[in-house]
N, C-alpha and C. Protein backbone atom coordinates (compact mmCIF):
# COMPACT_ATOMS: atom_id res chain seq x y z
N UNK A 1 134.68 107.03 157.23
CA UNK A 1 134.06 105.73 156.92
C UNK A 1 132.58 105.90 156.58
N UNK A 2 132.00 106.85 157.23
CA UNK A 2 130.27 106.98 157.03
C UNK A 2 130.37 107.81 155.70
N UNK A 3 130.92 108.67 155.83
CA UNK A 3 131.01 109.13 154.01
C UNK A 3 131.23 108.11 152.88
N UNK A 4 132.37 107.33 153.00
CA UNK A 4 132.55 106.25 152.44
C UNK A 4 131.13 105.34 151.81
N UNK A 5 130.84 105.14 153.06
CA UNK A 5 129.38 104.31 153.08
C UNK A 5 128.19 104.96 151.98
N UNK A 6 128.32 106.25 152.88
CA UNK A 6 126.81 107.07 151.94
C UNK A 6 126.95 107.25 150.41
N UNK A 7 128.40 107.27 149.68
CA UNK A 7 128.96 107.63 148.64
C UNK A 7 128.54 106.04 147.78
N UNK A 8 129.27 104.78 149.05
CA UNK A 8 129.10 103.84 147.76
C UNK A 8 127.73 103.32 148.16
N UNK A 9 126.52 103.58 148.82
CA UNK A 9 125.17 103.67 148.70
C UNK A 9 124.79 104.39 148.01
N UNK A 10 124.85 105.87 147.83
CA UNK A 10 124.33 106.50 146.29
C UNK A 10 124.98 106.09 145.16
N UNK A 11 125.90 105.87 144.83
CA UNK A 11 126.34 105.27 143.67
C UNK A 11 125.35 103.74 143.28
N UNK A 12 125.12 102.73 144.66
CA UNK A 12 124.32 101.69 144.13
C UNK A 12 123.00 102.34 143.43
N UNK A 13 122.36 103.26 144.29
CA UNK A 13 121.02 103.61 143.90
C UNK A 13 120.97 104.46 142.67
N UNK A 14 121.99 104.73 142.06
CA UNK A 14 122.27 105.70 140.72
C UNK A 14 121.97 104.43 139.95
N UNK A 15 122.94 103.44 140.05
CA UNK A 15 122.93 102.41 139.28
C UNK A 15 121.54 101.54 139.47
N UNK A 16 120.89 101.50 140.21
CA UNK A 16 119.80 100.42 140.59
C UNK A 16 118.82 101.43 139.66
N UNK A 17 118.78 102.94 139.61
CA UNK A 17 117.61 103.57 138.67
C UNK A 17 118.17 103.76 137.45
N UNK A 18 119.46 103.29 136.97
CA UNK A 18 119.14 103.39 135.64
C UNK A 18 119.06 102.45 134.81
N UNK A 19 119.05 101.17 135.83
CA UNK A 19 118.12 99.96 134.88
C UNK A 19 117.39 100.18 135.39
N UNK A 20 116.71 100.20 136.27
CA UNK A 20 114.92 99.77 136.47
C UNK A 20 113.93 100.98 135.46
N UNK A 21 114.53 102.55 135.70
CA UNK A 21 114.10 103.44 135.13
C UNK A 21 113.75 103.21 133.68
N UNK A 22 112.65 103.27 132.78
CA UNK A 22 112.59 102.36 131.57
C UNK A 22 113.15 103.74 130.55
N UNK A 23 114.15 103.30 129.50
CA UNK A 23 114.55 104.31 128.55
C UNK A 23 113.80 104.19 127.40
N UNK A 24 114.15 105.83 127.23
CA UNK A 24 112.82 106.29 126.00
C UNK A 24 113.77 105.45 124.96
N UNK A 25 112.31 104.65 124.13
CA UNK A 25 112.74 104.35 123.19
C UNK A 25 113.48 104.88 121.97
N UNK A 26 114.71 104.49 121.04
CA UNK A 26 114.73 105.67 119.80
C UNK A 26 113.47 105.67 118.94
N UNK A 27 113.16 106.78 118.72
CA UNK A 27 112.11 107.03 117.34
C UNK A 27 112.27 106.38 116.17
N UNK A 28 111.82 105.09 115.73
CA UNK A 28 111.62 104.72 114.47
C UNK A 28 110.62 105.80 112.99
N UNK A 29 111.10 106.25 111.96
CA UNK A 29 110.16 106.43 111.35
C UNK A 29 109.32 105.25 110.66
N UNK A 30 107.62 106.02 110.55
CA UNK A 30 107.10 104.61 110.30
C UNK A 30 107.16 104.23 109.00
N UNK A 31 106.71 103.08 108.50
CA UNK A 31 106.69 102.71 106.31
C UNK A 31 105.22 103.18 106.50
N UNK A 32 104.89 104.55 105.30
CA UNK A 32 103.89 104.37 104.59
C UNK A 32 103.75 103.30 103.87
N UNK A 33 102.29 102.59 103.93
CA UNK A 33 101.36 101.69 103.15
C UNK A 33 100.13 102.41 102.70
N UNK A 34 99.46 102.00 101.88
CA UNK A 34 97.99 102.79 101.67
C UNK A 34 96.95 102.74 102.60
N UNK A 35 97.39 101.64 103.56
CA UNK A 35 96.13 101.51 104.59
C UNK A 35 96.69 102.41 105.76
N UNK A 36 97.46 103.06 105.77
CA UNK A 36 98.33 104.19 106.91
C UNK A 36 97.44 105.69 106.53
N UNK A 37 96.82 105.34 105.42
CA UNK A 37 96.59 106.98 104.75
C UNK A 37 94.91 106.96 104.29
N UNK A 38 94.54 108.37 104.48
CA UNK A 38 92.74 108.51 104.22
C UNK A 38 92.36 107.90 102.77
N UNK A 39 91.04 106.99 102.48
CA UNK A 39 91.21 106.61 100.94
C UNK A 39 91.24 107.82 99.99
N UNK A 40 90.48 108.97 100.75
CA UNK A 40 90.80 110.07 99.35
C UNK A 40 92.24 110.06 98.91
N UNK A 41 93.46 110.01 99.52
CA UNK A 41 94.47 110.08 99.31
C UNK A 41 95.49 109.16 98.44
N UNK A 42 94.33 108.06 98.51
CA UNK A 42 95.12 107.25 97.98
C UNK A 42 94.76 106.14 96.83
N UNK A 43 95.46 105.67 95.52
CA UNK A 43 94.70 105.90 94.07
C UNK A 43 93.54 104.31 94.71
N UNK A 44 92.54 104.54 93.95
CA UNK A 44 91.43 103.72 94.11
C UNK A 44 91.66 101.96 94.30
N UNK A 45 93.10 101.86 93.24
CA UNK A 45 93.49 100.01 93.39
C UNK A 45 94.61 100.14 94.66
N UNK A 46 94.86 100.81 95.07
CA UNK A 46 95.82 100.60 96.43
C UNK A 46 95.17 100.65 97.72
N UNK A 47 93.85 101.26 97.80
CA UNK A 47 93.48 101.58 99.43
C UNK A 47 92.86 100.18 100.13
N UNK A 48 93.70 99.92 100.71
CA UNK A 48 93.64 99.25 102.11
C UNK A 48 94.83 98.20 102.17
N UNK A 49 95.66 98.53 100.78
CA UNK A 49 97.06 97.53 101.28
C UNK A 49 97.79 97.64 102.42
N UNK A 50 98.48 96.76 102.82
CA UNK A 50 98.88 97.14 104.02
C UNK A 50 100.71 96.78 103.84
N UNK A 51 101.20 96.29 102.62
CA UNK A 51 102.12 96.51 101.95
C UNK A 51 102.31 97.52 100.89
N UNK A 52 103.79 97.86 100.81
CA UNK A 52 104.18 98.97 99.55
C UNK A 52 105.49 98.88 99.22
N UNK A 53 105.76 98.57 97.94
CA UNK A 53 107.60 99.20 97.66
C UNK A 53 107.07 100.00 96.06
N UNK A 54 107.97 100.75 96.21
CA UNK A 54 108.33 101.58 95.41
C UNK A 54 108.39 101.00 93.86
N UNK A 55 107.47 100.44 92.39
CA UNK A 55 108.11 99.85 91.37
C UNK A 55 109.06 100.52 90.91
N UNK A 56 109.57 99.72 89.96
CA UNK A 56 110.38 99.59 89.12
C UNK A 56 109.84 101.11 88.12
N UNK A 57 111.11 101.96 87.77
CA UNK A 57 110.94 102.78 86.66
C UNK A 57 111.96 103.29 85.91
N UNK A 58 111.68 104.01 84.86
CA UNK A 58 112.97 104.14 83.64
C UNK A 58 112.40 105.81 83.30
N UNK A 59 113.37 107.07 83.79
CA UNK A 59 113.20 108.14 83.01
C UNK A 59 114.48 109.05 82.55
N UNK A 60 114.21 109.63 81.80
CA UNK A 60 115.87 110.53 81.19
C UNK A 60 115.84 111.57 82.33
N UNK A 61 117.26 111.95 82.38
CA UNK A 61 117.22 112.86 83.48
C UNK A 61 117.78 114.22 82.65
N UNK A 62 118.33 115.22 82.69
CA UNK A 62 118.64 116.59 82.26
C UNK A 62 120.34 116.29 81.95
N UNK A 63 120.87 115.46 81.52
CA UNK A 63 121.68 114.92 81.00
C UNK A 63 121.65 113.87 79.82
N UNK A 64 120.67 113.55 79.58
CA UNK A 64 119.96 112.58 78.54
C UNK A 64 120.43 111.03 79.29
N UNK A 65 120.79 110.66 80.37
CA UNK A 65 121.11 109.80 81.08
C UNK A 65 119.56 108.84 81.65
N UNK A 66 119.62 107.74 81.54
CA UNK A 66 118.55 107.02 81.94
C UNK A 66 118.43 106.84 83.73
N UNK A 67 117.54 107.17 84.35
CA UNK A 67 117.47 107.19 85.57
C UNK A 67 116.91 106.10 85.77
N UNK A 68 117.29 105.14 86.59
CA UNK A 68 115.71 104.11 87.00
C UNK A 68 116.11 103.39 88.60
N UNK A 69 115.50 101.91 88.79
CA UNK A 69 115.57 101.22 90.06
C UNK A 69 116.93 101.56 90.46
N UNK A 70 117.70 100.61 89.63
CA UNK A 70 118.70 101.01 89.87
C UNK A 70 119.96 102.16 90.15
N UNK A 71 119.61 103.11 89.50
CA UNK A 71 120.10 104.61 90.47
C UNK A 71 119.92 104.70 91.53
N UNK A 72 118.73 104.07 91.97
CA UNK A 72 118.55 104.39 93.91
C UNK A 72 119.12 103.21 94.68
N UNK A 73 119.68 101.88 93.79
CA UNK A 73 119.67 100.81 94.85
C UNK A 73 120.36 101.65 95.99
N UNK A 74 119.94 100.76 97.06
CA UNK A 74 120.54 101.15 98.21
C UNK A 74 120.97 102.54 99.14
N UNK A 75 120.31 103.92 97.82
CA UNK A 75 120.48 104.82 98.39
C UNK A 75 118.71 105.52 99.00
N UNK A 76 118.92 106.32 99.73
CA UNK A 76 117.96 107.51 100.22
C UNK A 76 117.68 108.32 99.09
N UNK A 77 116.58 108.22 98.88
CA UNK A 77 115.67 109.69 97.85
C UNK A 77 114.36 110.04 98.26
N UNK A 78 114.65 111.52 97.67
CA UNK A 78 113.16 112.19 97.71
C UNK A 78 112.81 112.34 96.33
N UNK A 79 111.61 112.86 96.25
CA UNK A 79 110.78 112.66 94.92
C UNK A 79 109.86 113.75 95.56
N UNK A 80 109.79 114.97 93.91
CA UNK A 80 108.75 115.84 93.99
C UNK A 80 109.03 115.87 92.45
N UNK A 81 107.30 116.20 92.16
CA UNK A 81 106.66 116.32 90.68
C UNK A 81 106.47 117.90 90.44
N UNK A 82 107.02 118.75 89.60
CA UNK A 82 107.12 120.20 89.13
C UNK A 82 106.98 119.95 87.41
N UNK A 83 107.32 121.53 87.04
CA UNK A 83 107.33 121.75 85.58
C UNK A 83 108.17 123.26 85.60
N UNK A 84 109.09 123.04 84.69
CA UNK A 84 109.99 124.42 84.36
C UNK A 84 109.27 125.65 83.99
N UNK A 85 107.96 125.58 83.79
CA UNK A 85 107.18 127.10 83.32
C UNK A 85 106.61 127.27 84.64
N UNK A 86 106.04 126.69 85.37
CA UNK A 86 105.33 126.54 86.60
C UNK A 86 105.66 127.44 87.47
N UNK A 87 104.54 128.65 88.10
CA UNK A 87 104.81 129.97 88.34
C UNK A 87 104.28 130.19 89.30
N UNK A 88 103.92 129.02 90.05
CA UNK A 88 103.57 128.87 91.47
C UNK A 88 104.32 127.95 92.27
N UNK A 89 103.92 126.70 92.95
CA UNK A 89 104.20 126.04 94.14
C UNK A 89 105.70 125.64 93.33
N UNK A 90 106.53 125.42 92.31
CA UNK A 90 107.33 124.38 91.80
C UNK A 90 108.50 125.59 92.47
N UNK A 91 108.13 126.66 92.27
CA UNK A 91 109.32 127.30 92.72
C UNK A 91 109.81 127.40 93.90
N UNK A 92 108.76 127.82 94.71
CA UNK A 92 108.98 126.84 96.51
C UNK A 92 109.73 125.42 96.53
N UNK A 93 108.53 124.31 95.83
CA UNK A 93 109.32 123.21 96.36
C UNK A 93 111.01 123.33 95.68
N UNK A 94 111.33 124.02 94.53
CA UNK A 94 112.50 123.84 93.92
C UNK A 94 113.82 124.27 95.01
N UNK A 95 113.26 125.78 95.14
CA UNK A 95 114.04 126.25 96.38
C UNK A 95 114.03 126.01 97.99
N UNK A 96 113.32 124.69 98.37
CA UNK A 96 113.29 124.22 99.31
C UNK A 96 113.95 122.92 99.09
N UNK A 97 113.72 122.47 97.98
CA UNK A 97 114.51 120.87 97.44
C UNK A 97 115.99 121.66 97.28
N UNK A 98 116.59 122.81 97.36
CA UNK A 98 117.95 123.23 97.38
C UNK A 98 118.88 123.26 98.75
N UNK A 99 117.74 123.38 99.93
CA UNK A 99 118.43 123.31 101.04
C UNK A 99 118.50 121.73 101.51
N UNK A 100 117.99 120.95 100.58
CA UNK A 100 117.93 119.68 101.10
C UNK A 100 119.13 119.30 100.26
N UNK A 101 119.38 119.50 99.36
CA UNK A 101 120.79 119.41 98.66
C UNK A 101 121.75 119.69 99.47
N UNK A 102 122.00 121.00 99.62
CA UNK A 102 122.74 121.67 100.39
C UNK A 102 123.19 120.82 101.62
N UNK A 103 122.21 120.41 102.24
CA UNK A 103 122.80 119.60 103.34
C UNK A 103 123.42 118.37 103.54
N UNK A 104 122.83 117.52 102.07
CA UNK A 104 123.30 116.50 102.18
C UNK A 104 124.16 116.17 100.77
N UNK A 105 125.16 117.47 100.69
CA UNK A 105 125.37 117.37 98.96
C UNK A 105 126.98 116.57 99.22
N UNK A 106 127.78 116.45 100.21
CA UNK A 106 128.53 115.73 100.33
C UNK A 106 128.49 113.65 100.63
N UNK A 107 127.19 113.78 100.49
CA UNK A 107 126.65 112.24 101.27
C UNK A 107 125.86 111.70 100.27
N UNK A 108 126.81 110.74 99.33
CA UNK A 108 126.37 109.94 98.20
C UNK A 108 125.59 109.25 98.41
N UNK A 109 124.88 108.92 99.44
CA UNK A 109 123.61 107.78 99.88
C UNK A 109 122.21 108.74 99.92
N UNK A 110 122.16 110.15 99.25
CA UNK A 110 121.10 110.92 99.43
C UNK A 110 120.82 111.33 98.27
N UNK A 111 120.16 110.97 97.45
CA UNK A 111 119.57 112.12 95.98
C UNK A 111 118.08 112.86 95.73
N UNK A 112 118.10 113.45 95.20
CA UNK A 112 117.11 113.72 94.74
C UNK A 112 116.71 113.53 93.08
N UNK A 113 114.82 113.32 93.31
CA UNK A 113 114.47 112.95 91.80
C UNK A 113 113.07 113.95 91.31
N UNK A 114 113.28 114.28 90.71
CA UNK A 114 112.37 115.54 90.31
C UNK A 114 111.66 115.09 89.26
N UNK A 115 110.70 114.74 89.25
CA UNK A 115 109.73 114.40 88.06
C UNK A 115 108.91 115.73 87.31
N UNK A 116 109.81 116.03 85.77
CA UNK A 116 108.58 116.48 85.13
C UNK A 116 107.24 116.66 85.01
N UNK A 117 106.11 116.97 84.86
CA UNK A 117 104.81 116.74 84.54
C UNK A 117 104.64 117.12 83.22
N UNK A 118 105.26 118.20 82.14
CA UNK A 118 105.25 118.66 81.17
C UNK A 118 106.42 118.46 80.12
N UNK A 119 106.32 116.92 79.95
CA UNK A 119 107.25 116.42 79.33
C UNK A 119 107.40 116.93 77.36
N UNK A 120 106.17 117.73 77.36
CA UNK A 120 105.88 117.99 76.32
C UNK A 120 106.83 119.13 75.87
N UNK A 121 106.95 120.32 76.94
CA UNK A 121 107.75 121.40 77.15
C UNK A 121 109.21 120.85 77.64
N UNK A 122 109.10 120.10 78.99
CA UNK A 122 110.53 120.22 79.28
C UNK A 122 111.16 118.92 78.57
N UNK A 123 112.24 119.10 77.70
CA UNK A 123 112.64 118.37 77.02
C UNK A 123 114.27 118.61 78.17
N UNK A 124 115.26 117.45 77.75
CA UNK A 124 116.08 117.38 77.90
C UNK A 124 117.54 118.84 78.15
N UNK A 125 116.93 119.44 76.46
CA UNK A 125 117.77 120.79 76.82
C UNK A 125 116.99 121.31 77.80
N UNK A 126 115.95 121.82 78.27
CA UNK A 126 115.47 122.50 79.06
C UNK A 126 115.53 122.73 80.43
N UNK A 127 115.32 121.29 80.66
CA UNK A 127 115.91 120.85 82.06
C UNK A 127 117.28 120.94 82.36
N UNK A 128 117.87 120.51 81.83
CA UNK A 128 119.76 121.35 81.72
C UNK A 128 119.89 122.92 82.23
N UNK A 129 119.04 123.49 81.55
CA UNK A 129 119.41 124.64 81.46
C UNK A 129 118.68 125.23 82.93
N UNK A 130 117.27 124.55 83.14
CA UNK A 130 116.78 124.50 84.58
C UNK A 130 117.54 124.62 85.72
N UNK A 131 118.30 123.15 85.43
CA UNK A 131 119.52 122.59 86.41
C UNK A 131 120.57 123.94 86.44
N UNK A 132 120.86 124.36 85.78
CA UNK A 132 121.95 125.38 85.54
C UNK A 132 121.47 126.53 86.40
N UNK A 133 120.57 126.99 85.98
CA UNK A 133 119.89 128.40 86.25
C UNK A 133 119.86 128.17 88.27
N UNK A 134 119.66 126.88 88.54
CA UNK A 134 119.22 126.27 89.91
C UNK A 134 119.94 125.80 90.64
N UNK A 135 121.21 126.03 89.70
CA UNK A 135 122.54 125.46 90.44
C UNK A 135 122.13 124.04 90.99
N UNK A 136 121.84 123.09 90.15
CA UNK A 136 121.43 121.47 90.76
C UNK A 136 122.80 121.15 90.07
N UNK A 137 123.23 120.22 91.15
CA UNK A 137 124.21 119.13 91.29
C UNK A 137 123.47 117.95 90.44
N UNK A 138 123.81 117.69 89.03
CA UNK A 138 123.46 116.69 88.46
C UNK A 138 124.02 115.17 89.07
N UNK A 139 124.94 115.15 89.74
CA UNK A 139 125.44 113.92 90.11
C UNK A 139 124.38 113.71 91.49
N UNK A 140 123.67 114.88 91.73
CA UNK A 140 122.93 114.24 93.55
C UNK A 140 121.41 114.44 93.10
N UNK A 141 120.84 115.28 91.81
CA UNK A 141 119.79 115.81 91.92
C UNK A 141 119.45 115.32 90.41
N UNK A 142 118.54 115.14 90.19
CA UNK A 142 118.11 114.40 88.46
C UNK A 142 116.86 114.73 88.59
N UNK A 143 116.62 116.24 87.39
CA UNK A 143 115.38 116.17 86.50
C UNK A 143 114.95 115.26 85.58
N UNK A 144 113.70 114.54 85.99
CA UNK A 144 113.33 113.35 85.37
C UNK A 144 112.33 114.26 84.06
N UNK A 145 112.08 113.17 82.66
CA UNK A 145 110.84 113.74 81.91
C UNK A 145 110.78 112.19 81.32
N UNK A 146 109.77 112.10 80.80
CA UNK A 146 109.57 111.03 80.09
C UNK A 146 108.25 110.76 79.74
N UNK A 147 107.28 109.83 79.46
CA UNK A 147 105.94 109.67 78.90
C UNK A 147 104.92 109.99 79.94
N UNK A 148 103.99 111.25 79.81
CA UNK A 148 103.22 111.44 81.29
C UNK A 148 102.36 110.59 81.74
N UNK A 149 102.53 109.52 80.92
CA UNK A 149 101.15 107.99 81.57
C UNK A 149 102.30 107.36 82.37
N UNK A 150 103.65 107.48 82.35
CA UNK A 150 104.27 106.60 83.40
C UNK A 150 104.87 107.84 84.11
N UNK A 151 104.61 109.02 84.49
CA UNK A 151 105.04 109.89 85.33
C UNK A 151 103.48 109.66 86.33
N UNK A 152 102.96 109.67 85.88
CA UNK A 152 101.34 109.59 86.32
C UNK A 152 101.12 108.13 87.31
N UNK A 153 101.57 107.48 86.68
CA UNK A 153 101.39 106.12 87.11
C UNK A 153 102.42 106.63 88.04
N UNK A 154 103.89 106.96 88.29
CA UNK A 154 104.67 107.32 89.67
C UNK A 154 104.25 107.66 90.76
N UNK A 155 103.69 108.89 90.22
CA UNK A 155 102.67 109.54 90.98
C UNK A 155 101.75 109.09 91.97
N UNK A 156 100.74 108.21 91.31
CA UNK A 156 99.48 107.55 91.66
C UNK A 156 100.31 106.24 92.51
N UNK A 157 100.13 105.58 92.20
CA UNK A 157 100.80 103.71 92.17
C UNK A 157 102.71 103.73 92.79
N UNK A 158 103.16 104.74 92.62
CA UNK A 158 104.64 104.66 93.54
C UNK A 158 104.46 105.36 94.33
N UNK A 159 104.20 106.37 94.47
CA UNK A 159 104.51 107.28 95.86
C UNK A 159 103.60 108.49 96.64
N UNK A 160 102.36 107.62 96.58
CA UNK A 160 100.96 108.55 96.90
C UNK A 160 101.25 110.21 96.75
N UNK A 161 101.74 110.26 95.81
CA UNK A 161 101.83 111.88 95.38
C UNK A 161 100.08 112.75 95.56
N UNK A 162 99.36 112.04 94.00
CA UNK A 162 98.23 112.12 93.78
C UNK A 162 97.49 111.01 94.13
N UNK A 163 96.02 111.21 94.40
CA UNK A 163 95.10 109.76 94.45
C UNK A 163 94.46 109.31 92.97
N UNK A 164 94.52 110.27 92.22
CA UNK A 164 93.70 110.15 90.93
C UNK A 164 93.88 111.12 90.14
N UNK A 165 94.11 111.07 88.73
CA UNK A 165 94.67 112.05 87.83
C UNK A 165 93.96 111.86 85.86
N UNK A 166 92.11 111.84 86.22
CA UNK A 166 91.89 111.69 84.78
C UNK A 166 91.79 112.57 84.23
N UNK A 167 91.46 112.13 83.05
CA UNK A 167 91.06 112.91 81.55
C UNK A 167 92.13 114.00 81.55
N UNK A 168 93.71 113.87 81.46
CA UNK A 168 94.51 113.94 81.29
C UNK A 168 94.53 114.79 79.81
N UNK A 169 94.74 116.09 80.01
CA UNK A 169 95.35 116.48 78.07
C UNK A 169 96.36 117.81 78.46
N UNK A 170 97.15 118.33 77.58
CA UNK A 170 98.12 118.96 77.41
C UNK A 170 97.71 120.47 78.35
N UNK A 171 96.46 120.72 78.24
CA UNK A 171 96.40 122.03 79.17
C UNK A 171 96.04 121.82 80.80
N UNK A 172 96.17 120.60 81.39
CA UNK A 172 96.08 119.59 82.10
C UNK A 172 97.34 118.99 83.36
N UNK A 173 97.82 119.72 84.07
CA UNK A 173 99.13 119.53 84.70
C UNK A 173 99.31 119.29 86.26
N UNK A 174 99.63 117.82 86.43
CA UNK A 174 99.98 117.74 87.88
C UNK A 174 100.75 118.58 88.75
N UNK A 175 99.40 119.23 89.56
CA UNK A 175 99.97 119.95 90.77
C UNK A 175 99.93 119.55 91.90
N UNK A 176 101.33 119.17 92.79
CA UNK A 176 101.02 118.72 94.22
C UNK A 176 102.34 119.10 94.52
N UNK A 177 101.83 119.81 95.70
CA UNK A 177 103.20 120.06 96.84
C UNK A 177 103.78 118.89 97.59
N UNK A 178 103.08 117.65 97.00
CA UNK A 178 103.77 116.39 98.30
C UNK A 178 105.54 116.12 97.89
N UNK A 179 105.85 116.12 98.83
CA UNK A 179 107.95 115.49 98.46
C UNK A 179 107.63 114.20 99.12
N UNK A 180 108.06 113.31 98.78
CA UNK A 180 108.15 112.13 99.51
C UNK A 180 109.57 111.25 99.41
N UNK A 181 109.29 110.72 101.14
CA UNK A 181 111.22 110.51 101.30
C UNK A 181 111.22 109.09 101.38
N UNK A 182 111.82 108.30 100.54
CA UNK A 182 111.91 106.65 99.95
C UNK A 182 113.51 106.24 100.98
N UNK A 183 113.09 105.54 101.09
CA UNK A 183 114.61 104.38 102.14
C UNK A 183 115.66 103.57 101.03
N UNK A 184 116.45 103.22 101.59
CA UNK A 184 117.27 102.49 100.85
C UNK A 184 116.36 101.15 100.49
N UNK A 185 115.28 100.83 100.87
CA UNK A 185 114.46 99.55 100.29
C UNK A 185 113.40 99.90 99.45
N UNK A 186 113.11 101.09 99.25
CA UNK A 186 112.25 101.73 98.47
C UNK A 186 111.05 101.76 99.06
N UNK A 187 110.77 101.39 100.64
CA UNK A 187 109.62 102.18 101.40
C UNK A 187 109.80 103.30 101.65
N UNK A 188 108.43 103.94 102.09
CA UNK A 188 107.63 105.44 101.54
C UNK A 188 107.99 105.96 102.99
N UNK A 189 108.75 106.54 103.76
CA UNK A 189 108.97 106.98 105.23
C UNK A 189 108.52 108.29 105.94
N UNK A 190 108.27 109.21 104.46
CA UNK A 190 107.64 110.65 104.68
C UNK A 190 106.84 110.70 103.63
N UNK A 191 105.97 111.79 104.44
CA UNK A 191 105.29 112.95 102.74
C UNK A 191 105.45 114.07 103.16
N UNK A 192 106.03 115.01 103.26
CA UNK A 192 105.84 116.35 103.31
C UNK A 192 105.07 117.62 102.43
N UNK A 193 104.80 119.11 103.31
CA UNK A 193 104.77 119.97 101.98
C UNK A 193 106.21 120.59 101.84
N UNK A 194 106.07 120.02 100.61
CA UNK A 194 107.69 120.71 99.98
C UNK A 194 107.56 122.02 99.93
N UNK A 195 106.30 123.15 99.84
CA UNK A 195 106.43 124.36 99.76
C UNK A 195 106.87 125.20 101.12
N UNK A 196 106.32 124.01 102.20
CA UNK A 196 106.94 125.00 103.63
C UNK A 196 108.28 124.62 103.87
N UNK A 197 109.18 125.69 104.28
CA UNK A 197 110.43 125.70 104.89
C UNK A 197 110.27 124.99 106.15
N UNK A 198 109.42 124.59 107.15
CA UNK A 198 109.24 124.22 108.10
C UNK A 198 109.25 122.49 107.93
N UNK A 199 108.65 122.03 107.22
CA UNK A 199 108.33 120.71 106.76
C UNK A 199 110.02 120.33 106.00
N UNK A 200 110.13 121.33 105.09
CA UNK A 200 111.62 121.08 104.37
C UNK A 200 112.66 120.48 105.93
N UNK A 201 112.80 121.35 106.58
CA UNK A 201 113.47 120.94 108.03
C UNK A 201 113.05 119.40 109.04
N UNK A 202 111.72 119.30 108.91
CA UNK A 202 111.37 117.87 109.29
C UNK A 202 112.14 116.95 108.44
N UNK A 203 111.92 116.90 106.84
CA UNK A 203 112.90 116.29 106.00
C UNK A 203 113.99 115.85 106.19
N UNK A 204 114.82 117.06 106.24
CA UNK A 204 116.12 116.70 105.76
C UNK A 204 116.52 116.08 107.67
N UNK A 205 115.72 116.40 108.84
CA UNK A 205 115.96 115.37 109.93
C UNK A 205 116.07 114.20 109.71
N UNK A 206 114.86 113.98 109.13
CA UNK A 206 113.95 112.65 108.88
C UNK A 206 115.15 111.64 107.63
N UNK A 207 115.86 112.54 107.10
CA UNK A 207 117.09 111.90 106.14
C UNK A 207 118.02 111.37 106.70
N UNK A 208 118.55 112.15 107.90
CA UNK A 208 119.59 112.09 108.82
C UNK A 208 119.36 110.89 109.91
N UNK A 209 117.94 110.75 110.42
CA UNK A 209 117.46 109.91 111.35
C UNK A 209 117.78 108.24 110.23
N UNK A 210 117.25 108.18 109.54
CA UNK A 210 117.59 107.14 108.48
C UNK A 210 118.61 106.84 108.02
N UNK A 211 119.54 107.85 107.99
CA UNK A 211 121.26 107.73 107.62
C UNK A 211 121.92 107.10 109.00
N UNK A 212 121.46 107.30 110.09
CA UNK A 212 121.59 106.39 111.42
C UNK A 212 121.12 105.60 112.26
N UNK A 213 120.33 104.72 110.90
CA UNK A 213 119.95 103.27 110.99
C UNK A 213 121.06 102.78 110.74
């Protein structure tokens, strides 16, 4: 009987601490806004908003296929800006944007969007042949090219890639290691460096944490 007793007294006090005991909250990731981020970082007409979505855009992808808003409704993307001659950082982020494929290449709510900078060079065949050489899944992964005043404007004004990008001419080419990871509403939830494997791994968490919202 006294066993009895002591058994269904620890059982109350199991139960009495695990409501009172306060549980860790789950981790929300937070929405980048421009007022979340240093003004160097961020283009001169955005710093101190404290709202952001993602505009509206239209680019060909390495299929001659039009990419735009609508390709992402409702899904998860990342976004990094490279160039197919590019003989530094593009090849990191490329082969780090592969394990992020890789992981999520069965899960149609995840793509990736790769923005040209050298739309002058990478034309349509090129990027194909990119895609090929890179083994990209054209149905999950889309090399974008199109006019560099609205790759620029992406850049700047969609997805704090760059803060500022003048006097712009052909020997002239956006370099930034930022990847940035967009929600199904088209808020900004990461920036990473796409060149570290370490950060690549925060990512593709940070995809998964969002896929279980």
């Amino acid at each position: 009987m006294k066993k009895k007793l002591i058994l269904f007294i620890t059982i109350c006090f199991l139960g009495l601490w695990y409501f009172i005991i306060p549980k860790e909250e789950k981790f929300i990731l937070p929405i980048f806004t421009p007022s979340d981020l240093r003004s160097n970082l961020v283009h001169p007409s955005l710093v101190g908003k404290t709202e952001h979505t993602v505009p509206d855009f239209s680019f060909i992808d390495q299929n001659g296929n039009t990419i735009n808003q609508e390709t992402v409704h409702n899904k998860i993307y990342v976004v990094d800006f490279f160039f197919t001659s590019c003989p530094s950082i593009c090849i990191d982020l490329t082969n780090n944007l592969k394990e992020v494929q890789s992981a999520f290449i069965d899960n149609d709510d995840v793509l990736i969007l790769s923005h040209s900078v050298d739309p002058k060079i990478d034309d349509i065949e090129r990027l194909k042949k990119y895609a090929g050489i890179n083994n990209i899944d054209d149905k999950k992964w889309f090399l974008l090219t199109g006019p560099i005043e609205d790759t620029i404007r992406m850049a700047q004004l969609g997805y704090f890639a760059i803060a500022s990008f003048s006097n712009h001419d052909e020997n002239s080419l956006i370099h930034t290691e930022n990847v940035i990871l967009v929600d199904k509403n088209r808020k900004i939830r990461g920036i990473y460096n796409g060149t570290s494997p370490l950060e690549t791994s925060y990512l593709i968490a940070d995809i998964n944490k969002l896929l279980s919202y």
